[in-house]
Protein backbone atom coordinates (compact mmCIF):
# COMPACT_ATOMS: atom_id res chain seq x y z
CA UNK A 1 -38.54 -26.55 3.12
CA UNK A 2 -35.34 -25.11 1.50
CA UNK A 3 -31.88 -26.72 2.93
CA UNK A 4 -29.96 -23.27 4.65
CA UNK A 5 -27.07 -24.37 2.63
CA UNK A 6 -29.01 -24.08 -0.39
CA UNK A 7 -30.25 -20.53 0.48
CA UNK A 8 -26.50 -20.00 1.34
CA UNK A 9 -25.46 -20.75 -2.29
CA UNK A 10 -28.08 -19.22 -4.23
CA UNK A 11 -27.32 -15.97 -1.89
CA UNK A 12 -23.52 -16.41 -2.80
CA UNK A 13 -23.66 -17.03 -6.52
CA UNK A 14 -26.52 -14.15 -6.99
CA UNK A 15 -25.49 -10.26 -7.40
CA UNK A 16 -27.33 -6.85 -6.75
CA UNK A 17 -27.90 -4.67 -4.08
CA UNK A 18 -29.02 -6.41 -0.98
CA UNK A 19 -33.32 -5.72 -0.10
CA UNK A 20 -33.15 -3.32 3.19
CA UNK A 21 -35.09 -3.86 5.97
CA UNK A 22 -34.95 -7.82 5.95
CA UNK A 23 -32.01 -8.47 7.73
CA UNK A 24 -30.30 -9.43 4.68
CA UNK A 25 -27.54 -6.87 5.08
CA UNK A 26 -26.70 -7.76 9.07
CA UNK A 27 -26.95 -11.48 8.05
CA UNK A 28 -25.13 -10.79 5.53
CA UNK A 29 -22.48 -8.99 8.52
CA UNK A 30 -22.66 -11.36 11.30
CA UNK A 31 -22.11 -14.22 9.03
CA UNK A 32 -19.15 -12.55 7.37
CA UNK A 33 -17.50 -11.57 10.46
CA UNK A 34 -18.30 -15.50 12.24
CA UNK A 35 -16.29 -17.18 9.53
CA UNK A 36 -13.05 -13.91 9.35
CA UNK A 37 -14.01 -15.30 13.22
CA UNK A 38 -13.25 -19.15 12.54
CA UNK A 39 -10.44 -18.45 10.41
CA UNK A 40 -8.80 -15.88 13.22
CA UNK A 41 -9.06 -18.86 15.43
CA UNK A 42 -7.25 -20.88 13.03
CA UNK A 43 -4.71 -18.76 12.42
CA UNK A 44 -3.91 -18.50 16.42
CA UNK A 45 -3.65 -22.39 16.74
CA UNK A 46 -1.45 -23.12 13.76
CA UNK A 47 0.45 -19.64 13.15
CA UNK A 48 3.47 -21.69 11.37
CA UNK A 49 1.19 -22.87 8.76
CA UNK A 50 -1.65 -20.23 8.23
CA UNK A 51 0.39 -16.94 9.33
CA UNK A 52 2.98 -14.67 7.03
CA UNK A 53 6.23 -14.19 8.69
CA UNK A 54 6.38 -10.72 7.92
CA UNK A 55 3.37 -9.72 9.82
CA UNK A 56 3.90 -12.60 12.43
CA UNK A 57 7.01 -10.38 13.75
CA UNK A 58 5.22 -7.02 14.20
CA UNK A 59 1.69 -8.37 15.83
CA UNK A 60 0.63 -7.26 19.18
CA UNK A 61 -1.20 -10.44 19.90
CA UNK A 62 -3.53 -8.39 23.09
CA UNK A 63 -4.43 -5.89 20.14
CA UNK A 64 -5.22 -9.09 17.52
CA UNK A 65 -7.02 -11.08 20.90
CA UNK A 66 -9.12 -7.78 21.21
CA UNK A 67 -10.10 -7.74 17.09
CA UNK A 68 -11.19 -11.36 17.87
CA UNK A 69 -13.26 -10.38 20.67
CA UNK A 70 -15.20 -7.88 19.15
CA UNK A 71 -15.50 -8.94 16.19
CA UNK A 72 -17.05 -12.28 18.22
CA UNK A 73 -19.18 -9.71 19.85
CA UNK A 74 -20.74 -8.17 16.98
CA UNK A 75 -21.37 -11.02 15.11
CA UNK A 76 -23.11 -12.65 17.82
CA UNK A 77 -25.04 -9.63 18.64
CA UNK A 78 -26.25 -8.89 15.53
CA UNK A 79 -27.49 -12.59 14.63
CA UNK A 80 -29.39 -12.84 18.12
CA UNK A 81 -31.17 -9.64 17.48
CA UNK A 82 -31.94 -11.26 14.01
CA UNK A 83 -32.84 -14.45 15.64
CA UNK A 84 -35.51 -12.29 18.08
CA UNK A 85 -36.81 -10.58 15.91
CA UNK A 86 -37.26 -13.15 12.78
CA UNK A 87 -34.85 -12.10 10.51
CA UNK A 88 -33.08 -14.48 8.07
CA UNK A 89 -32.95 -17.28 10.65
CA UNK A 90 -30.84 -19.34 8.68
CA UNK A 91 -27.96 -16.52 8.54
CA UNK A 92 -28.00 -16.54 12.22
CA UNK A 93 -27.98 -20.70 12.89
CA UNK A 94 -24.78 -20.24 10.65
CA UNK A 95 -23.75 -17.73 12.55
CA UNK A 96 -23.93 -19.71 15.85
CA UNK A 97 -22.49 -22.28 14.57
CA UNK A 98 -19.43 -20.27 13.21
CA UNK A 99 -19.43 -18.86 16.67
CA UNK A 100 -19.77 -22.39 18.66
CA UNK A 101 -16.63 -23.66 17.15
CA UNK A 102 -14.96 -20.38 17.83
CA UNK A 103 -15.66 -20.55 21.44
CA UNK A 104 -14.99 -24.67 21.07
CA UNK A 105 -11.50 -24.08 20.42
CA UNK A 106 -10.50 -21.55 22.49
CA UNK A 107 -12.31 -17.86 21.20
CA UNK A 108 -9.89 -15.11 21.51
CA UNK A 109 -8.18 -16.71 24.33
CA UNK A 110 -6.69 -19.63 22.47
CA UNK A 111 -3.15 -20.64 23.51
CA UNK A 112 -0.35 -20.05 20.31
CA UNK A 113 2.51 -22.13 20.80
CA UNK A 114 5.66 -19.82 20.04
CA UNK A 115 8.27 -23.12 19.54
CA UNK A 116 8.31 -23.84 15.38
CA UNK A 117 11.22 -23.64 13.14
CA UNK A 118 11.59 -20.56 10.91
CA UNK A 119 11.12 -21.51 7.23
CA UNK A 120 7.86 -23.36 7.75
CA UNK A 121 6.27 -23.11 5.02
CA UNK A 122 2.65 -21.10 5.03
CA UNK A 123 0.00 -20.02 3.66
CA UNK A 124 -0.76 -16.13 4.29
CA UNK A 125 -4.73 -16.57 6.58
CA UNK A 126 -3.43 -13.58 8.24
CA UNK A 127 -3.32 -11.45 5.18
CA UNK A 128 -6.15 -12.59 3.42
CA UNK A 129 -8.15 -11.94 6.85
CA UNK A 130 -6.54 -8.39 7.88
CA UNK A 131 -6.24 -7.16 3.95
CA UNK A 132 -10.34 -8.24 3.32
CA UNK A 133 -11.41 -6.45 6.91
CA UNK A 134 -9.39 -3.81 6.19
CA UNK A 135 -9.98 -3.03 2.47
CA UNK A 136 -13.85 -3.92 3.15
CA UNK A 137 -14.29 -1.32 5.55
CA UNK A 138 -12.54 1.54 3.93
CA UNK A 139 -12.70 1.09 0.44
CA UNK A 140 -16.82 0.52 0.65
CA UNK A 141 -17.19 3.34 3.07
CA UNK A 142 -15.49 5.81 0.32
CA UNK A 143 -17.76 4.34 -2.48
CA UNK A 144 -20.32 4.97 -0.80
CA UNK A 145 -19.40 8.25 0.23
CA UNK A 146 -18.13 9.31 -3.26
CA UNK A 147 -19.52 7.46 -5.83
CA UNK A 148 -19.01 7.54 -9.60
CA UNK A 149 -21.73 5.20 -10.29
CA UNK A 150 -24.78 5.25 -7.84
CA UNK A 151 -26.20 3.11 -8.96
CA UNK A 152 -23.27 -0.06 -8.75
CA UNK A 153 -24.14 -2.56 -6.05
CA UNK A 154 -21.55 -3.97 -3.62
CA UNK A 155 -22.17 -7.04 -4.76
CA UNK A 156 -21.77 -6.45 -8.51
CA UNK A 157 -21.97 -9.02 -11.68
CA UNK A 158 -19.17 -10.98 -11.56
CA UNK A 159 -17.91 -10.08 -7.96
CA UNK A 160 -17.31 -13.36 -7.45
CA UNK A 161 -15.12 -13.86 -9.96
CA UNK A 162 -12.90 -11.43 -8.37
CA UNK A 163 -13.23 -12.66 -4.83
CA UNK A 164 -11.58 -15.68 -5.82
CA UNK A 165 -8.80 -13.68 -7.23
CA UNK A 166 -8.41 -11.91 -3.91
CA UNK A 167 -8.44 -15.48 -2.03
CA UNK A 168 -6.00 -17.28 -4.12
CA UNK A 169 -3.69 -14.21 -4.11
CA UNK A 170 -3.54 -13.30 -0.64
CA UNK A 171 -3.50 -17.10 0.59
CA UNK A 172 -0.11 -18.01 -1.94
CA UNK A 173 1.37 -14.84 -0.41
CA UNK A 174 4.11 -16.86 0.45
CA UNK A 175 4.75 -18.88 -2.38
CA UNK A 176 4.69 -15.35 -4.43
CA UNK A 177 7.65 -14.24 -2.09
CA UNK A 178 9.68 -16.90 -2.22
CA UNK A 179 9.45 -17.13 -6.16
CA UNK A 180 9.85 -13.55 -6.64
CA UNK A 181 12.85 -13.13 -3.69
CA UNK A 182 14.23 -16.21 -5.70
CA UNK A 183 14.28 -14.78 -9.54
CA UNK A 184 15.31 -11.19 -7.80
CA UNK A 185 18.47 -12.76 -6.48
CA UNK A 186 19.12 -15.17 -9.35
CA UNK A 187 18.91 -12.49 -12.08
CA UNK A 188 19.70 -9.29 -10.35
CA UNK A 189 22.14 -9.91 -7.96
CA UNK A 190 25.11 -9.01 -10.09
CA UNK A 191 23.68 -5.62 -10.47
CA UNK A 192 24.07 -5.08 -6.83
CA UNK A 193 26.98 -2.36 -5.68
CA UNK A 194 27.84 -1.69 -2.06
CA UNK A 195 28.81 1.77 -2.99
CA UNK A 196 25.37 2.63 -4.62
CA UNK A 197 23.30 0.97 -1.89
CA UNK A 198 25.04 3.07 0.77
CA UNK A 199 24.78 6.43 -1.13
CA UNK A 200 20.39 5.45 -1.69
CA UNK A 201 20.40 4.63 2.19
CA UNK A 202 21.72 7.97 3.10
CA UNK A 203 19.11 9.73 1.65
CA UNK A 204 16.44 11.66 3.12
CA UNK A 205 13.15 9.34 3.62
CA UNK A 206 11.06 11.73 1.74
CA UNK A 207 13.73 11.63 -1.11
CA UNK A 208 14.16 8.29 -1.10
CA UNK A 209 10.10 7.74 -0.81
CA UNK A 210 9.78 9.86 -3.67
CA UNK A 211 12.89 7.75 -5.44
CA UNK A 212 11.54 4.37 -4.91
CA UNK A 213 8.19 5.17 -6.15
CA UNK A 214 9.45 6.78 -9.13
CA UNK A 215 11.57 3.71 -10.52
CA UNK A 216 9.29 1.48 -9.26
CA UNK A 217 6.76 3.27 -11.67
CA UNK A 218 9.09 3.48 -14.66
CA UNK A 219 9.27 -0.17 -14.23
CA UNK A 220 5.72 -1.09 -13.61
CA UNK A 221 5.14 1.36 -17.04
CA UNK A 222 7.37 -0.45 -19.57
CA UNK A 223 6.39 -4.18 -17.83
CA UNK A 224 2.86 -3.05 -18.29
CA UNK A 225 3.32 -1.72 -21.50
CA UNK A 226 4.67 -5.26 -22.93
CA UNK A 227 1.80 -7.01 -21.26
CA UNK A 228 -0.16 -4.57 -24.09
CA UNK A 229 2.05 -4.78 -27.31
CA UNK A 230 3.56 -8.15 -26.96
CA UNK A 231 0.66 -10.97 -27.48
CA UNK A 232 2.28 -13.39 -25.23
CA UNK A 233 2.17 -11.34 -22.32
CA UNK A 234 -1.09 -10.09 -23.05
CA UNK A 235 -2.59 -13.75 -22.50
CA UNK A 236 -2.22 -12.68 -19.01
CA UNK A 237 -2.85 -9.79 -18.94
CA UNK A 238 -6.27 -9.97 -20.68
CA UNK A 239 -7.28 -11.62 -17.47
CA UNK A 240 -7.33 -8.17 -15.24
CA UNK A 241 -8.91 -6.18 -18.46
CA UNK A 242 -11.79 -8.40 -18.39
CA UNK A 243 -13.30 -7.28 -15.50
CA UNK A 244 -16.62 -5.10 -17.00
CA UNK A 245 -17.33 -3.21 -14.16
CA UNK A 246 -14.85 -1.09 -11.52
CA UNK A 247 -14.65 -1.53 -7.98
CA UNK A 248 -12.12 -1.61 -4.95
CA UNK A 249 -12.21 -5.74 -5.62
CA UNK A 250 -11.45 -5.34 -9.76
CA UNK A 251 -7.70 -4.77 -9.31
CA UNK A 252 -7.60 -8.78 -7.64
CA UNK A 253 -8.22 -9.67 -10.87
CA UNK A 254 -4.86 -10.75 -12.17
CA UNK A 255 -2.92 -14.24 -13.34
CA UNK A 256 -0.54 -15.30 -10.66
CA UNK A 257 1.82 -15.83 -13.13
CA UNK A 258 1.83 -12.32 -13.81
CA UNK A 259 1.98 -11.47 -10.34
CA UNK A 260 4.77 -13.27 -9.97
CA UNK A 261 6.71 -11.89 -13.26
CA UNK A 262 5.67 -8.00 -12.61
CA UNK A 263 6.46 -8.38 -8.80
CA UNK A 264 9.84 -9.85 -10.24
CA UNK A 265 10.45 -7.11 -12.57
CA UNK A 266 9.26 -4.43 -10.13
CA UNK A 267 11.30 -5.29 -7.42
CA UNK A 268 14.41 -5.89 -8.91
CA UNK A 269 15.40 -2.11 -9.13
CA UNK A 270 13.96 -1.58 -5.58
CA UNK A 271 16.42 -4.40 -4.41
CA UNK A 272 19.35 -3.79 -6.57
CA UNK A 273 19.72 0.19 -4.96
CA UNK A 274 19.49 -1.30 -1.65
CA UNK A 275 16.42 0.85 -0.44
CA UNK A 276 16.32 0.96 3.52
CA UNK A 277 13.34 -1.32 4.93
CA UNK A 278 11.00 1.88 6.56
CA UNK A 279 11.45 2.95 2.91
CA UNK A 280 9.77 0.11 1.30
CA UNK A 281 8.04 -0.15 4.13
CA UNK A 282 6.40 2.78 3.37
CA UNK A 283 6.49 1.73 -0.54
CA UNK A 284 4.24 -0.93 0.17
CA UNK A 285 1.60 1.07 1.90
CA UNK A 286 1.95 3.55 -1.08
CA UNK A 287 1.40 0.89 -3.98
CA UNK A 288 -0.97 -1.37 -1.67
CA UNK A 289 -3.80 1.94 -1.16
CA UNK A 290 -3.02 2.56 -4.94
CA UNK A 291 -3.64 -0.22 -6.88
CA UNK A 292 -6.79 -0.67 -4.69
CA UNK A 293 -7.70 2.81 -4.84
CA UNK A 294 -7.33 3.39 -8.38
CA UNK A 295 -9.65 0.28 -9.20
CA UNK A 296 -12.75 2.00 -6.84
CA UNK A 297 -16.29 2.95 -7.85
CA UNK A 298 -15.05 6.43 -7.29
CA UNK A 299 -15.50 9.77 -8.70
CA UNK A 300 -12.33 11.94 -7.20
CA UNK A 301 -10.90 14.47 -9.64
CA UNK A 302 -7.44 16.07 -8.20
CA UNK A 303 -7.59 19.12 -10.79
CA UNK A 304 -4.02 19.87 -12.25
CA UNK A 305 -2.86 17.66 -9.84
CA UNK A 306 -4.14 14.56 -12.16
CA UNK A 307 -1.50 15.10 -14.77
CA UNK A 308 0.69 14.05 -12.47
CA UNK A 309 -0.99 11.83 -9.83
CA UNK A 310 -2.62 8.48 -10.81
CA UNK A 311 -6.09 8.50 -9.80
CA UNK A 312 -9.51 6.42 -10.31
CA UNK A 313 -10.06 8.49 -13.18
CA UNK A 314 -6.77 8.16 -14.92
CA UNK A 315 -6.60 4.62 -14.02
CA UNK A 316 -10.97 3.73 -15.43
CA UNK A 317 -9.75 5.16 -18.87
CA UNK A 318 -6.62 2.36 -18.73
CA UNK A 319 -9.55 -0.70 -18.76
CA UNK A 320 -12.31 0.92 -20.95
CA UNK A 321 -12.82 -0.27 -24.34
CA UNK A 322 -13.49 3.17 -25.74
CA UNK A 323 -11.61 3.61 -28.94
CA UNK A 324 -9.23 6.54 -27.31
CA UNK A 325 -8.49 4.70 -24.50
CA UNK A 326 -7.09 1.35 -26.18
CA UNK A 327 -3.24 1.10 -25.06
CA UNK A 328 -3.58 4.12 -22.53
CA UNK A 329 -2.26 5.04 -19.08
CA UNK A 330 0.06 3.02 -17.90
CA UNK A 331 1.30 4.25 -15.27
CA UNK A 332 0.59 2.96 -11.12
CA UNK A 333 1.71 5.95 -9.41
CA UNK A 334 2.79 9.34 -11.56
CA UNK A 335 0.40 10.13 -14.53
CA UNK A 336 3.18 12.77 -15.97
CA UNK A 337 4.91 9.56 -16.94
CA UNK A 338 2.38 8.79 -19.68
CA UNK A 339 2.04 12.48 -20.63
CA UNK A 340 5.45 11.84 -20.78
CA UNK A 341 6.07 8.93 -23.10
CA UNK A 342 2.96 9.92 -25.10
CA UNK A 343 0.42 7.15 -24.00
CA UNK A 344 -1.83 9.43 -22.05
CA UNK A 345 -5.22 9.13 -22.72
CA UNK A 346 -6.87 12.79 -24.55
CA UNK A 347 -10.45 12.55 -24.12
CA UNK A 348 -13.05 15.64 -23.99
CA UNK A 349 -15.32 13.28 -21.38
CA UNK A 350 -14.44 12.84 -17.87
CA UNK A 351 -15.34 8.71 -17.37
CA UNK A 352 -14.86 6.03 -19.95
CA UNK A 353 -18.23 4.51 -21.18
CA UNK A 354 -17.47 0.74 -21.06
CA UNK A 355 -14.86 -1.52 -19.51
CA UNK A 356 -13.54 -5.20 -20.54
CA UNK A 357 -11.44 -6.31 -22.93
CA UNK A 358 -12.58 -5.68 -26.49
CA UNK A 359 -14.36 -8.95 -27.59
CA UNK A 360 -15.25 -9.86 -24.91
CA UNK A 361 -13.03 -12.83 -25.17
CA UNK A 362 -12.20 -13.94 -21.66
CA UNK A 363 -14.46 -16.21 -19.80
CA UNK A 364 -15.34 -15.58 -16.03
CA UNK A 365 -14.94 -17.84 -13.34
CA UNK A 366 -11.36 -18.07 -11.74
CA UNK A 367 -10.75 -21.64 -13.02
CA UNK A 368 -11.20 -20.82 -16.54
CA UNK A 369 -9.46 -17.49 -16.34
CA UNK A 370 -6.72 -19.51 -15.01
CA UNK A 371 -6.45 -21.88 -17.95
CA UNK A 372 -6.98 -19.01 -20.46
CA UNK A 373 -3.58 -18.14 -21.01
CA UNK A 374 -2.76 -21.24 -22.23
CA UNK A 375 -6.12 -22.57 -23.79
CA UNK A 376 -6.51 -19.29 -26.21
CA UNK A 377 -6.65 -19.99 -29.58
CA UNK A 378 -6.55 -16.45 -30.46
């Protein structure tokens, strides 16, 4: 007989499109939504440790109670029908078990004790936990509703590879803030005039929307272009080309230490004009459905409107290994910027052919692409 947790990690560490018709893909659900479950749960009873203050200040907790209780709901619903009907039994005990310590400490009714100091530090559960629902259940939906390769599995080679990414980089959400809010102030804030500040505040939001993204782009262009031309940089950054195949979860891929550095470099700008918060606010939601977005298994063509919009397209030619592409596309947000500066990519075909870094140098796992950087002898 073959341990459940055994199943559990050959199901984990395999890749390819899930068999229909077994249960695989509600097992697959339920389970999936028992542990988001768990860590909910988690995240309600210690909300100074696991819970970004950011998002801690705008939560309706009824609305976040509700998620919890439907998402309980499902999960338990689907596993039972499993259960009934023979399906991948060993899904659904995990499932129930997810579920029984739910309910054991408290379900979507748990008590959250309001009295801790500010400045706790935390690890960002929440994020990780909203950002993965979220992402999962848009970002799949559209590849599967427009495709650019049909024939791509959700759970593609190396997916894990990038799901570990996406953990690590959600969860240190905090320390990224605090190291980047750090080196902003320590670097930048000489650069900061009360007189400028006030004139970018008056603005009109869609000016200032449009203003923001703009030199946040001409930022993120010349930071990304040194990651390219300058070898030192490009030990990090040879860490997100080496992902060989594009989804929504390729654009995790990245160092933290270049996180932190392009995050730095981004956001000094951003902070030294003294943008208003509903405009960065809005910024965020811009670059966030972006850098996702642009990263998708998806085949969305704008017309004219690509030479000046970054899209999937312009974005798949950036991390292909095709000799015209090498050193291409910059740009996050406005294509016309690398039309611009003369590193647009001019191509006859529509898609790249092949994606990675050229060489195939970089190993896979998230440990090793972690040492890389310094552990190249290249």
């Amino acid at each position: 007989m073959v341990d459940p947790l055994d199943k559990l990690n050959r199901l984990t560490e395999s890749h390819g499109a899930l068999q229909p018709g077994k249960g695989l893909v509600s097992g697959v659900i339920a389970l999936s939504l028992a542990i988001l479950c768990f860590l909910g749960v988690l995240a309600f009873l210690f909300p100074q440790y696991l819970t970004t203050p950011q998002l801690r200040q705008s939560y309706n907790v009824e609305v976040m109670r509700q998620l919890l209780y439907w998402s309980l709901v499902i999960a338990g619903g689907i596993a039972l029908w499993n259960m009934v009907f023979g399906r991948v039994r060993w899904l659904s005990s995990g499932t129930f078990v997810l579920l029984g310590l739910c309910l054991a400490l408290g379900g979507h009714k748990v008590e959250v004790d309001p009295n801790f100091p500010d400045g706790t530090p935390y690890i960002g559960l929440d994020w990780f936990i909203l950002d993965l629902l979220g992402s999962t259940l848009l970002f799949v939906f559209v590849e599967k509703l427009f495709p650019l390769r049909k024939d791509q599995p959700v759970f593609r080679p190396e997916w894990q590879t990038d799901f570990h990414h996406f953990i690590v980089n959600h969860l240190m959400v905090g320390f990224v803030l605090l190291a980047v809010n750090l080196l902003v102030h320590k670097f930048f804030g000489w650069a900061a005039k009360d007189g400028v500040q006030a004139w970018v505040q008056a603005l009109p939001f869609p000016v200032a929307l449009f203003l923001i993204i703009l030199v946040a782009d001409l930022m993120q262009y010349w930071t990304h272009r040194a990651y390219h031309e300058v070898p030192l940089l490009w030990r990090l950054h040879a860490v997100h080309h080496s992902v060989k195949s594009m989804d929504w979860m390729a654009g995790s891929r990245q160092h933290i230490l270049e996180l932190i550095l392009t995050r730095t470099l981004v956001l000094a700008p951003i902070f030294v004009l003294g943008f208003s918060k509903e405009v960065i606010d809005a910024y965020i939601v811009v670059v966030g459905f972006q850098a996702v977005f642009n990263h998708a298994n998806v085949s969305v063509r704008l017309g004219p409107l690509r030479y000046l919009i970054v899209t999937p397209n312009f974005h798949h030619w950036h991390h292909s290994q095709d000799a015209e592409a090498l050193d291409k596309n910059y740009a996050a947000h406005f294509a016309f910027l690398d039309h611009l500066f003369g590193t647009a990519v001019q191509s006859e075909r529509k898609w790249p052919t092949a994606y990675g870094v050229l060489g195939d140098y970089v190993p896979n796992g998230f440990w090793a692409q972690f040492k890389f950087p310094f552990t190249w002898k290249g």
